[in-house]
C-alpha atoms as a PDB file:
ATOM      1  CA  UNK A   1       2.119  -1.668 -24.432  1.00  0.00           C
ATOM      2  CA  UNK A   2       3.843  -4.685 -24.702  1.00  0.00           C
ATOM      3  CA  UNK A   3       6.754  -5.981 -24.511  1.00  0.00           C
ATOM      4  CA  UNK A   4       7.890  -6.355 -27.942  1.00  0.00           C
ATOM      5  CA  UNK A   5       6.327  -2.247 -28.722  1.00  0.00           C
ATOM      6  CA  UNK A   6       9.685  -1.241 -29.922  1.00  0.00           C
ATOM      7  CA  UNK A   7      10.118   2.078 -31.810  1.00  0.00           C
ATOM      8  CA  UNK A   8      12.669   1.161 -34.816  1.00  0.00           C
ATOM      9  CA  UNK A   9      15.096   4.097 -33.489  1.00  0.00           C
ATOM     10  CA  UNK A  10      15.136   2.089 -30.169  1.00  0.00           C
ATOM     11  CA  UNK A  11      17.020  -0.880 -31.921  1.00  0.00           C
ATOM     12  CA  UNK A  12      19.788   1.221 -33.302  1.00  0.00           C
ATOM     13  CA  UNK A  13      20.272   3.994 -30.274  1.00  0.00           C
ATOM     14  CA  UNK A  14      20.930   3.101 -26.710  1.00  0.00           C
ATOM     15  CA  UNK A  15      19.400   6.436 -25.533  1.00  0.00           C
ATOM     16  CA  UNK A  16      16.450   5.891 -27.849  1.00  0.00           C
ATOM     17  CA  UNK A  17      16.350   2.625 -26.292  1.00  0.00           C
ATOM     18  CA  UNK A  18      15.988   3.884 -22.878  1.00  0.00           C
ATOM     19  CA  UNK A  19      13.485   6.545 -23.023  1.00  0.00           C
ATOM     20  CA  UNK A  20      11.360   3.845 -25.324  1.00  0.00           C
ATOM     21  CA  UNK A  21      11.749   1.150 -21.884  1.00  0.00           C
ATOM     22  CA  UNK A  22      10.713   4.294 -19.830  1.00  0.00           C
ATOM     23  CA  UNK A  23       7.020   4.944 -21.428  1.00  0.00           C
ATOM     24  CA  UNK A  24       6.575   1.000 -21.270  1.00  0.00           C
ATOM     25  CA  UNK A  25       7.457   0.738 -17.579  1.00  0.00           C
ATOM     26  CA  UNK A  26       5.016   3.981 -17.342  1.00  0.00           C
ATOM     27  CA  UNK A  27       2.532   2.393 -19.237  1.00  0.00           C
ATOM     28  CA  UNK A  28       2.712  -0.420 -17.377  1.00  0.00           C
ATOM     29  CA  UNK A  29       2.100   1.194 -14.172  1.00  0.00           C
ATOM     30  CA  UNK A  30      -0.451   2.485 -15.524  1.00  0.00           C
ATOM     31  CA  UNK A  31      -2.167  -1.016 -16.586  1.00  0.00           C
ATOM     32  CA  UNK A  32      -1.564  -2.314 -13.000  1.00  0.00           C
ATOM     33  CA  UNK A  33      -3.166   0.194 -11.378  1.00  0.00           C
ATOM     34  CA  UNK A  34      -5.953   1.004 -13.445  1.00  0.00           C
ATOM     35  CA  UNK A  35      -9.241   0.655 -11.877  1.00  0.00           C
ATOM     36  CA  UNK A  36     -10.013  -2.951 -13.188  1.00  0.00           C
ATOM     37  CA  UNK A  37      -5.885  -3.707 -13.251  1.00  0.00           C
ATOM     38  CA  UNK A  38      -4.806  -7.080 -11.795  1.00  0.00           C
ATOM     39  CA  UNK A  39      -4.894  -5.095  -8.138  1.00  0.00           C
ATOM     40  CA  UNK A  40      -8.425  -4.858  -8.074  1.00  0.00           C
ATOM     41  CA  UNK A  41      -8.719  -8.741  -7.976  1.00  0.00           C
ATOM     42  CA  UNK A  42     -10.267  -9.604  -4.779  1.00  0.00           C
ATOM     43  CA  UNK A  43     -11.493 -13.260  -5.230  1.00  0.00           C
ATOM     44  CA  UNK A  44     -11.050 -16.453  -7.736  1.00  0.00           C
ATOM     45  CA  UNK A  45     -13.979 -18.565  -6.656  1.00  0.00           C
ATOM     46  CA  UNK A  46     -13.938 -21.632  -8.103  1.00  0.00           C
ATOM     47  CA  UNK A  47     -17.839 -23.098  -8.389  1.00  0.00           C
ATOM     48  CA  UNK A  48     -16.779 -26.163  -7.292  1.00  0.00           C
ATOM     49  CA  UNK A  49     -15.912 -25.607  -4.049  1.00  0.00           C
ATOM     50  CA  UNK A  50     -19.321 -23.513  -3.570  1.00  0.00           C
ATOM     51  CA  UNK A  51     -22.240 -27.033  -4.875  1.00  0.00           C
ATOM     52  CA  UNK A  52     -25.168 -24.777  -3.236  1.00  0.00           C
ATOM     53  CA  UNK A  53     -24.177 -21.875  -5.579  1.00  0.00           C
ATOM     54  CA  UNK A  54     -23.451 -18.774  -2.924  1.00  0.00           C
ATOM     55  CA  UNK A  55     -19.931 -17.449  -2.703  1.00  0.00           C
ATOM     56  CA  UNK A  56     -19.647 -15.495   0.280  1.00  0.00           C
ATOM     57  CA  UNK A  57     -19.698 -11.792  -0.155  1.00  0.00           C
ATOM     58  CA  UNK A  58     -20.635 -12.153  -3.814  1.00  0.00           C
ATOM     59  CA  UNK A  59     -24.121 -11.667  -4.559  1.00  0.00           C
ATOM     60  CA  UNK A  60     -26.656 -13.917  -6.407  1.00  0.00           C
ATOM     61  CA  UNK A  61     -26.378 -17.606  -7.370  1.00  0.00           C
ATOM     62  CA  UNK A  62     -23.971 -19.578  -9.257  1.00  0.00           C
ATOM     63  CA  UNK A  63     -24.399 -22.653 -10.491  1.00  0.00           C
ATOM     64  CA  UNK A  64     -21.915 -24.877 -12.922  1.00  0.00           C
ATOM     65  CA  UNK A  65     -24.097 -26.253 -15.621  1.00  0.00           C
ATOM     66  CA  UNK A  66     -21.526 -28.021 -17.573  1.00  0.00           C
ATOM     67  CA  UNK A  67     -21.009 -26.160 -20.485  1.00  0.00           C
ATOM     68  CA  UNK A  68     -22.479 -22.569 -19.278  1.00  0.00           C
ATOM     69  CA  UNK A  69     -23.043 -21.408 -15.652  1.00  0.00           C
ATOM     70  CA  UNK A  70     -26.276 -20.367 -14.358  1.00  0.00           C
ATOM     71  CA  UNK A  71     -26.696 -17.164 -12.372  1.00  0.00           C
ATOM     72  CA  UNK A  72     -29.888 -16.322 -10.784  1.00  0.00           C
ATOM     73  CA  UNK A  73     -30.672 -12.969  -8.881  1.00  0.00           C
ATOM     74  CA  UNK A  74     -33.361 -11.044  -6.926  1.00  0.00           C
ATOM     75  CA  UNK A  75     -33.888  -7.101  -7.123  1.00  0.00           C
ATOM     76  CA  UNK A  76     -31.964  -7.009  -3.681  1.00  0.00           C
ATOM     77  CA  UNK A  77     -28.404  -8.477  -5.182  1.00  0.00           C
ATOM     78  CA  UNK A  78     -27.644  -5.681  -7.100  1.00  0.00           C
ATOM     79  CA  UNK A  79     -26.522  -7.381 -10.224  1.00  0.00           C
ATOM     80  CA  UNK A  80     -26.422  -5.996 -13.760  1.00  0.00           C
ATOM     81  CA  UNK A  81     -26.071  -8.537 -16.773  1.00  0.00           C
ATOM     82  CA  UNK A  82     -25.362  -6.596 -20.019  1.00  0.00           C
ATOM     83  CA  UNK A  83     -25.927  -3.438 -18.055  1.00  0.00           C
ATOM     84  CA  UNK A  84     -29.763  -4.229 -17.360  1.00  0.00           C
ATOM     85  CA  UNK A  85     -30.560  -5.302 -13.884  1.00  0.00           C
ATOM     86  CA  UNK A  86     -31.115  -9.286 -13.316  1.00  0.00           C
ATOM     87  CA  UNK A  87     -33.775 -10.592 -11.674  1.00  0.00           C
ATOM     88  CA  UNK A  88     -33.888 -14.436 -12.420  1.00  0.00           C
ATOM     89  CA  UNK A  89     -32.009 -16.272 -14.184  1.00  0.00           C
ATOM     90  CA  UNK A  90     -29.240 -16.146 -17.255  1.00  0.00           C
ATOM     91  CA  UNK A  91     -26.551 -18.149 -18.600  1.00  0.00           C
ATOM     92  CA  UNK A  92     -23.309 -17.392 -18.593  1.00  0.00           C
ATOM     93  CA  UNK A  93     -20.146 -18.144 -20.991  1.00  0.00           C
ATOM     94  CA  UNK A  94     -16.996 -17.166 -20.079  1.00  0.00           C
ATOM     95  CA  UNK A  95     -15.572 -13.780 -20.289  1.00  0.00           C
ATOM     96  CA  UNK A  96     -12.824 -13.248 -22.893  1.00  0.00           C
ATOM     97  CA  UNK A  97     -12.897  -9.549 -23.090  1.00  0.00           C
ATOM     98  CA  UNK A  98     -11.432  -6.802 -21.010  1.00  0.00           C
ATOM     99  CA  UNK A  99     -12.842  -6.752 -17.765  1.00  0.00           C
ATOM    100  CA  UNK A 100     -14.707  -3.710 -17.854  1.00  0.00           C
ATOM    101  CA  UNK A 101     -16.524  -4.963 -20.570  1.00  0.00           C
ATOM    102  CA  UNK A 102     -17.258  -8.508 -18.313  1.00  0.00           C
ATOM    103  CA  UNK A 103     -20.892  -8.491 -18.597  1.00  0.00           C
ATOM    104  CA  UNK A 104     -21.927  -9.208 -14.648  1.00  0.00           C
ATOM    105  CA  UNK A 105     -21.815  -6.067 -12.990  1.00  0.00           C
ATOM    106  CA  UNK A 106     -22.370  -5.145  -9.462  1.00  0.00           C
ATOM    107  CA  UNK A 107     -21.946  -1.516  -8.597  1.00  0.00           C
ATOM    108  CA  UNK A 108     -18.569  -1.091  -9.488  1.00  0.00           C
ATOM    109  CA  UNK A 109     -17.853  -4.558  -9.716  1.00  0.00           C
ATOM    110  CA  UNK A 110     -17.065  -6.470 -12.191  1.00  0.00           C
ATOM    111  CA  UNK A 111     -17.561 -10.282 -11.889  1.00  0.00           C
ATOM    112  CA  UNK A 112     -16.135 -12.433 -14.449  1.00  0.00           C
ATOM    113  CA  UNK A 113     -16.636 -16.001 -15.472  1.00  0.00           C
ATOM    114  CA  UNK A 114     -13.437 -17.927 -15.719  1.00  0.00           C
ATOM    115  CA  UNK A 115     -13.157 -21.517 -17.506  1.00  0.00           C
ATOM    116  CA  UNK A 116      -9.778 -23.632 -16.808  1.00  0.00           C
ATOM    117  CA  UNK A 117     -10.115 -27.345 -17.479  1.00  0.00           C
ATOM    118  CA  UNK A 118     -13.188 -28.030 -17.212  1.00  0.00           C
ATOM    119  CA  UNK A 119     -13.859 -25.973 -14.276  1.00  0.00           C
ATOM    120  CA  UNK A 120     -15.856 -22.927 -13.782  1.00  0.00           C
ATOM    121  CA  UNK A 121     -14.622 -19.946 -11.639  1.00  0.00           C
ATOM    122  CA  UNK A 122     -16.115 -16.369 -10.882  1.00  0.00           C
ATOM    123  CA  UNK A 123     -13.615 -13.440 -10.321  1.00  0.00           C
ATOM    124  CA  UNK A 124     -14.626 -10.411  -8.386  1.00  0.00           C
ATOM    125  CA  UNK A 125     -12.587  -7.131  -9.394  1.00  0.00           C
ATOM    126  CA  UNK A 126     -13.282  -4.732  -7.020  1.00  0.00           C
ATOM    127  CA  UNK A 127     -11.672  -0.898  -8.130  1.00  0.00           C
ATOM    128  CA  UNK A 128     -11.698  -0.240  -3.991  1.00  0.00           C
ATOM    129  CA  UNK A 129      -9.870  -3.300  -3.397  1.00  0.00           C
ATOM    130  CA  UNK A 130      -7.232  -3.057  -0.251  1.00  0.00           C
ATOM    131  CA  UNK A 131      -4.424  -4.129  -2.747  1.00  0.00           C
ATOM    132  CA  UNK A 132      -4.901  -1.182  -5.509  1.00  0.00           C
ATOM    133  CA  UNK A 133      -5.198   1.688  -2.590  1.00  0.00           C
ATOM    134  CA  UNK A 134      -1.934   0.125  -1.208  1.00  0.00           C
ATOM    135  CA  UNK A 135      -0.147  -0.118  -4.418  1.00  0.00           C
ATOM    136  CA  UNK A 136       3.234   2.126  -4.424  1.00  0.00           C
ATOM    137  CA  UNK A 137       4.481   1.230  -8.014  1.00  0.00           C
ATOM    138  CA  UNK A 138       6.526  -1.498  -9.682  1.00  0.00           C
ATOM    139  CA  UNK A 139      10.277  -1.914  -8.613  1.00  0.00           C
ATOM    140  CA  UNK A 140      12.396  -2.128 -12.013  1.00  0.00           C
ATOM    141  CA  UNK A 141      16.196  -1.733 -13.572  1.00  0.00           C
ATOM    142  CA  UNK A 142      15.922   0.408 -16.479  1.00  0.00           C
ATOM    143  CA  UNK A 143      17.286  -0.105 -19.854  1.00  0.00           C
ATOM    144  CA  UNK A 144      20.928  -2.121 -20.233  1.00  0.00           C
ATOM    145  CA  UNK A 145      21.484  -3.268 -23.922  1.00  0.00           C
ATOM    146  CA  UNK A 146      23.918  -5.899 -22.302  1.00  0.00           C
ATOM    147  CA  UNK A 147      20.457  -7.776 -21.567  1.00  0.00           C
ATOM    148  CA  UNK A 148      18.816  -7.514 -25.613  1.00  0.00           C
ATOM    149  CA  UNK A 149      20.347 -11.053 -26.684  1.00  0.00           C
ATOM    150  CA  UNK A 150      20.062 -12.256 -30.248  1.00  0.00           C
ATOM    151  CA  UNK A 151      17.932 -15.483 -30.518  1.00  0.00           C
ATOM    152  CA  UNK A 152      16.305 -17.932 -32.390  1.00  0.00           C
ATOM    153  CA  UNK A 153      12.882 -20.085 -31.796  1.00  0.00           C
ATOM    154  CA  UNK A 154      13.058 -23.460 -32.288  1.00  0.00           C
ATOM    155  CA  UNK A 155       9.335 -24.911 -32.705  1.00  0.00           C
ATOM    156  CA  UNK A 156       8.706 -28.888 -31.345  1.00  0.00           C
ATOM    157  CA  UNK A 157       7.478 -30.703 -33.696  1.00  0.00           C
ATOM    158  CA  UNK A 158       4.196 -30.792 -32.143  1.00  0.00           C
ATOM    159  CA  UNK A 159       2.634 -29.102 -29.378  1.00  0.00           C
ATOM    160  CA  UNK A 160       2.985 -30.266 -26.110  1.00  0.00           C
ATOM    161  CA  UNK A 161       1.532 -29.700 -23.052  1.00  0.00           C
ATOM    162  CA  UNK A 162       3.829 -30.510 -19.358  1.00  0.00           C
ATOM    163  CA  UNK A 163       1.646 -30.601 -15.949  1.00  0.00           C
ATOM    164  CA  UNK A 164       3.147 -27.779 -13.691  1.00  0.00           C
ATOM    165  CA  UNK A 165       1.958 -26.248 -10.453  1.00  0.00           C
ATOM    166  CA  UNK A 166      -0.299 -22.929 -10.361  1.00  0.00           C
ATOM    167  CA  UNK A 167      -0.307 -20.092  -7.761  1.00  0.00           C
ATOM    168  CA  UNK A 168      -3.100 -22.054  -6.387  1.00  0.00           C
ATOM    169  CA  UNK A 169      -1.309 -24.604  -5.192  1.00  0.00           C
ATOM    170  CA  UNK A 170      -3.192 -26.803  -7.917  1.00  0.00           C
ATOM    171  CA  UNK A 171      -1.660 -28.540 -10.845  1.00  0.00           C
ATOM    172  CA  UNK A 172      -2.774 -27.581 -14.660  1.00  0.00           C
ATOM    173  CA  UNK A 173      -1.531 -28.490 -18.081  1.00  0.00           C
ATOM    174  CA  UNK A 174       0.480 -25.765 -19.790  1.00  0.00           C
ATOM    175  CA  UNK A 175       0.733 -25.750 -23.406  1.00  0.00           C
ATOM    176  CA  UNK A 176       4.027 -25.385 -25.187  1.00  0.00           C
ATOM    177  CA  UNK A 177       5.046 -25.005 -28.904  1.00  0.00           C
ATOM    178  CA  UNK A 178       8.820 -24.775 -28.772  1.00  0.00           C
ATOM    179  CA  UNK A 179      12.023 -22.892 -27.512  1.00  0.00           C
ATOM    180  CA  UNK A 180      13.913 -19.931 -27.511  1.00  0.00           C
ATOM    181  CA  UNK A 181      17.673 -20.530 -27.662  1.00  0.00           C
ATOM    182  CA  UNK A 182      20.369 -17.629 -26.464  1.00  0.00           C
ATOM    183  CA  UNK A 183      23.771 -16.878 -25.448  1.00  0.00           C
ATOM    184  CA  UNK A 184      24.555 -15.278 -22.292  1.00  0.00           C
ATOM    185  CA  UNK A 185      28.253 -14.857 -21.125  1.00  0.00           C
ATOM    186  CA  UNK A 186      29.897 -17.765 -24.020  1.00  0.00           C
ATOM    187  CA  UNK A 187      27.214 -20.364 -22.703  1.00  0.00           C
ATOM    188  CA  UNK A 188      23.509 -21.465 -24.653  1.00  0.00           C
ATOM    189  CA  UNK A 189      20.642 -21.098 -22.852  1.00  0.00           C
ATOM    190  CA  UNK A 190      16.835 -21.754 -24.014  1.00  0.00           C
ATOM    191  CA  UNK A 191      13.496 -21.120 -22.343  1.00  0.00           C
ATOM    192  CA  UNK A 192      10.424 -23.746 -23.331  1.00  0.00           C
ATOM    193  CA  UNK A 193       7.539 -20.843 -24.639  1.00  0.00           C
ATOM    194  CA  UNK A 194       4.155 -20.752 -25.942  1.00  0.00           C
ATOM    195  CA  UNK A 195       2.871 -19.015 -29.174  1.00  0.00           C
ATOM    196  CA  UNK A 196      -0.046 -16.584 -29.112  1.00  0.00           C
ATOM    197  CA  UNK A 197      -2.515 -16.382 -31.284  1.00  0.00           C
ATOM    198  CA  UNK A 198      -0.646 -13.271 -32.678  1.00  0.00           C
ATOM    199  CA  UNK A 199       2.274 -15.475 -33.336  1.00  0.00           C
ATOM    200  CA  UNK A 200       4.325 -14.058 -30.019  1.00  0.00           C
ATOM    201  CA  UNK A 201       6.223 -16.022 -27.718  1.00  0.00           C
ATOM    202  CA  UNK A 202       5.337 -16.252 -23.703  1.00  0.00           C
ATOM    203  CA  UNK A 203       7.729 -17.726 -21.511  1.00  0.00           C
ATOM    204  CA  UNK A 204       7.322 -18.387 -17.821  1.00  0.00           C
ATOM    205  CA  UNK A 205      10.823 -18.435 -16.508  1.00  0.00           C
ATOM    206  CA  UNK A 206      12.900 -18.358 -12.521  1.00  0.00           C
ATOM    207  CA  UNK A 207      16.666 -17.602 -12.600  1.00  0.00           C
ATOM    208  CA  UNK A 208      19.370 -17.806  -9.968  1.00  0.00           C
ATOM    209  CA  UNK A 209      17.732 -14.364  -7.811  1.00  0.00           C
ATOM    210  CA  UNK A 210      14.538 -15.179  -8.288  1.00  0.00           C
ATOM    211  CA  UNK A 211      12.717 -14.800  -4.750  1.00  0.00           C
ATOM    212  CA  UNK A 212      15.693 -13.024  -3.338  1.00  0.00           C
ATOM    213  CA  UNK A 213      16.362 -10.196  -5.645  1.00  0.00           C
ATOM    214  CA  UNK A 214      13.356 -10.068  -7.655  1.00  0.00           C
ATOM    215  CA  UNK A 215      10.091 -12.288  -7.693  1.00  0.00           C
ATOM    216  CA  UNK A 216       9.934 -15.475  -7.337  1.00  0.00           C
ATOM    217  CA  UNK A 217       9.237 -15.900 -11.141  1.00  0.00           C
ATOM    218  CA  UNK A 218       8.919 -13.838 -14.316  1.00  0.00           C
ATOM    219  CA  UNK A 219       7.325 -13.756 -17.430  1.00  0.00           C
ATOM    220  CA  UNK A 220       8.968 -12.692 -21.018  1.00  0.00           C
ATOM    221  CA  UNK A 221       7.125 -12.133 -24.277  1.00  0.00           C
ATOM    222  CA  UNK A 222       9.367 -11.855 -27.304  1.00  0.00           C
ATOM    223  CA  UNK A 223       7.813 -10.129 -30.718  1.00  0.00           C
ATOM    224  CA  UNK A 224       6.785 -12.961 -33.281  1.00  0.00           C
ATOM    225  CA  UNK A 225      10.288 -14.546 -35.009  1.00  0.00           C
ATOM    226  CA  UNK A 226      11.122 -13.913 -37.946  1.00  0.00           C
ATOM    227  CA  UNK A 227      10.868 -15.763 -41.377  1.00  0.00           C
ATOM    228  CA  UNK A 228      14.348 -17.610 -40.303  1.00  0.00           C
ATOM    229  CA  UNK A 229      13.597 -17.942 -36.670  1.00  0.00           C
ATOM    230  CA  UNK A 230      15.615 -15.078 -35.577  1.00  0.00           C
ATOM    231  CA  UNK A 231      14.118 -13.621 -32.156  1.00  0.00           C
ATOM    232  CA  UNK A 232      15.203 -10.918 -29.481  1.00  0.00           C
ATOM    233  CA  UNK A 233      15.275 -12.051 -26.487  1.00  0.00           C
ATOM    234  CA  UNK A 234      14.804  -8.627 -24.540  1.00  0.00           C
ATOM    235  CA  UNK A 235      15.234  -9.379 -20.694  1.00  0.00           C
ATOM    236  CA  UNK A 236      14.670  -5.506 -20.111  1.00  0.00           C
ATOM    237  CA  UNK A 237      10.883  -6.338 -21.002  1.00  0.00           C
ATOM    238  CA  UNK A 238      10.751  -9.162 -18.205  1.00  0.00           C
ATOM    239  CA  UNK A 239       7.235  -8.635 -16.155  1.00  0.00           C
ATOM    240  CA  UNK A 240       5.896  -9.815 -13.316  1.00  0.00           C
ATOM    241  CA  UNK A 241       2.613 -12.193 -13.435  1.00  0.00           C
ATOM    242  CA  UNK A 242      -0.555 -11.115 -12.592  1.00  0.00           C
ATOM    243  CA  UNK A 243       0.100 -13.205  -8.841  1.00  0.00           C
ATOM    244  CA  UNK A 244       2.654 -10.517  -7.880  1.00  0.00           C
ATOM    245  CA  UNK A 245       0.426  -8.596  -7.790  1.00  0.00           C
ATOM    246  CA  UNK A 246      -2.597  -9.816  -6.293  1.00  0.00           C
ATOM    247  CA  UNK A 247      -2.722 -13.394  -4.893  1.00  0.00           C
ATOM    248  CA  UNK A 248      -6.346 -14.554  -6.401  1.00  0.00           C
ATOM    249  CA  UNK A 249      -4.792 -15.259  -9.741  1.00  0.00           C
ATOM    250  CA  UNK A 250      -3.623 -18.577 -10.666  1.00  0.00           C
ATOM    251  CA  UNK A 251      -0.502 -17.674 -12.652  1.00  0.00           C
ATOM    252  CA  UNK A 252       1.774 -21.206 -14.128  1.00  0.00           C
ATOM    253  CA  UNK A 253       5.095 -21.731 -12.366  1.00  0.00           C
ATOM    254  CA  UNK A 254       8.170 -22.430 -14.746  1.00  0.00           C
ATOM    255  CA  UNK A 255       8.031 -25.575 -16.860  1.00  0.00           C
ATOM    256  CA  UNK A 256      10.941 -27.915 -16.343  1.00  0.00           C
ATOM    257  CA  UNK A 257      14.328 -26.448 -17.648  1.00  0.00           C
ATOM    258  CA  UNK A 258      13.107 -22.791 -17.456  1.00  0.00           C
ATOM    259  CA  UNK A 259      14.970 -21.874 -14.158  1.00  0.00           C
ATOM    260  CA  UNK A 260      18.057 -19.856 -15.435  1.00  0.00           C
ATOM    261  CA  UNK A 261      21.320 -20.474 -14.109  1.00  0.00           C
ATOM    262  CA  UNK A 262      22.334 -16.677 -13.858  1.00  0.00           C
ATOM    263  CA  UNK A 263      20.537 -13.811 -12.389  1.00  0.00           C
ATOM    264  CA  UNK A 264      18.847 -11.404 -14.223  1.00  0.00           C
ATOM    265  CA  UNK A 265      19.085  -8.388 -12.731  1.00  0.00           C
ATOM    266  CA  UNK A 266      16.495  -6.201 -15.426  1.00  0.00           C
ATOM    267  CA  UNK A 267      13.247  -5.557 -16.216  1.00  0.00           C
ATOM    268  CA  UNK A 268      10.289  -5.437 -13.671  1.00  0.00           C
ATOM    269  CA  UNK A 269      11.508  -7.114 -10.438  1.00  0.00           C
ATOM    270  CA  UNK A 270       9.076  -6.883  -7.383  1.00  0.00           C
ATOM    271  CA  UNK A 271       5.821  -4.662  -6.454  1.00  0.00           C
ATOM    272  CA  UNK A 272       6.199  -1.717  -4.335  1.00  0.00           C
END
């Protein structure tokens, strides 16, 4: 569920509104700790950093080939490739689907092909992983209307893309197509967000408890605007990245100017 799954009764009741935020925090849970969840991450290898194509403790070759990779196997690696076993080679395109569907298998494995910039990266989700056996749950504030704030987006007039550091520690381009602007206690705020392809928003955004009372940073993803721009800008729904969670993942830090100057004390705030 996302965060914009709203039942209509949940806009006009505040006790509709509650029990709607408690099935997606449930389902949410649910999504994190599902067998190919973001917990059962256990590497992001980037090919790169591996020019004789072996990755420790993940079987077979990999080899960046510019525009594909190349994976070769022998009978003894184990590997599946469309759920046939692999012995020699196959190219690869990155995976775009859900990862169970990720068409390299080993065992219960699942290793995906990643493309950022250029670069080629295989992930290994791992349903055993040490992080999803250790996983308690999802610390989060339920429901306060005081935090569903009327909005508006207001597009750039072109897209634009700001440099900003990853999870990695490495630097990447993150696209932007305009802002959301809000009140919060008399003052005007506004996040920098991107629009997805199914015309939602996505904002990565810090405010003034971030890495003290809740994660270091957050993300929010309003519904689509409307027709006039109007938005809801539902802190309730805030989430934390895929990084919280499990630290292969190479999540964007806030852009420039989205660090709020208030805490927000709602939605999802640390893991368990």
């Amino acid at each position: 569920m996302s965060s914009s799954d709203h039942t209509p009764e949940a806009a006009q009741n505040p006790q509709a509104a509650a029990q709607d935020w408690q099935r997606w925090h449930e389902r949410r849970v649910e999504t994190v700790s599902s067998a190919y969840g973001p917990l059962s991450l256990t590497g992001t290898h980037w090919l790169a950093d591996h020019p004789d194509g072996r990755i420790d403790g993940v079987p077979g070759r990999w080899r960046d080939a510019g525009a594909e990779v190349l994976l070769s196997a022998e009978e003894a690696d184990g590997i599946s490739v469309d759920g046939e076993p692999l012995v020699g080679e196959v190219s690869l395109g990155p995976d775009r689907g859900p990862i169970p569907a990720s068409r390299v298998s080993a065992g219960e494995r699942r290793l995906a092909v990643l493309t950022r910039e250029g670069l080629w990266a295989v992930r290994d989700f791992d349903p055993h992983s040490p992080a999803r056996r250790a996983f308690k749950g999802i610390e989060a504030r339920g429901h306060e209307p005081a935090w569903v704030l009327p909005g508006r987006f207001v597009p750039y007039e072109e897209h634009r893309t700001v440099q900003v550091e990853n999870a990695d520690g490495r630097t990447r381009g993150l696209g932007l197509a305009g802002r959301i602007v809000f009140a919060h206690e008399g003052a005007e705020h506004a996040l920098h967000v991107a629009v997805e392809g199914d015309g939602s928003l996505w904002a990565v955004f810090a405010d003034a408890g971030s890495g003290r009372s809740s994660y270091r940073f957050r993300f929010l993803r309003p519904a689509a605007p409307g027709a006039d721009g109007t938005v809801t800008v539902d802190f309730n729904r805030s989430l934390l990245p895929p990084c919280a969670f499990a630290d292969h993942f190479i999540c964007p830090f806030p852009p420039p100017g989205n660090t709020l100057p208030f805490t927000v004390p709602v939605g999802e705030l640390n893991k368990l």
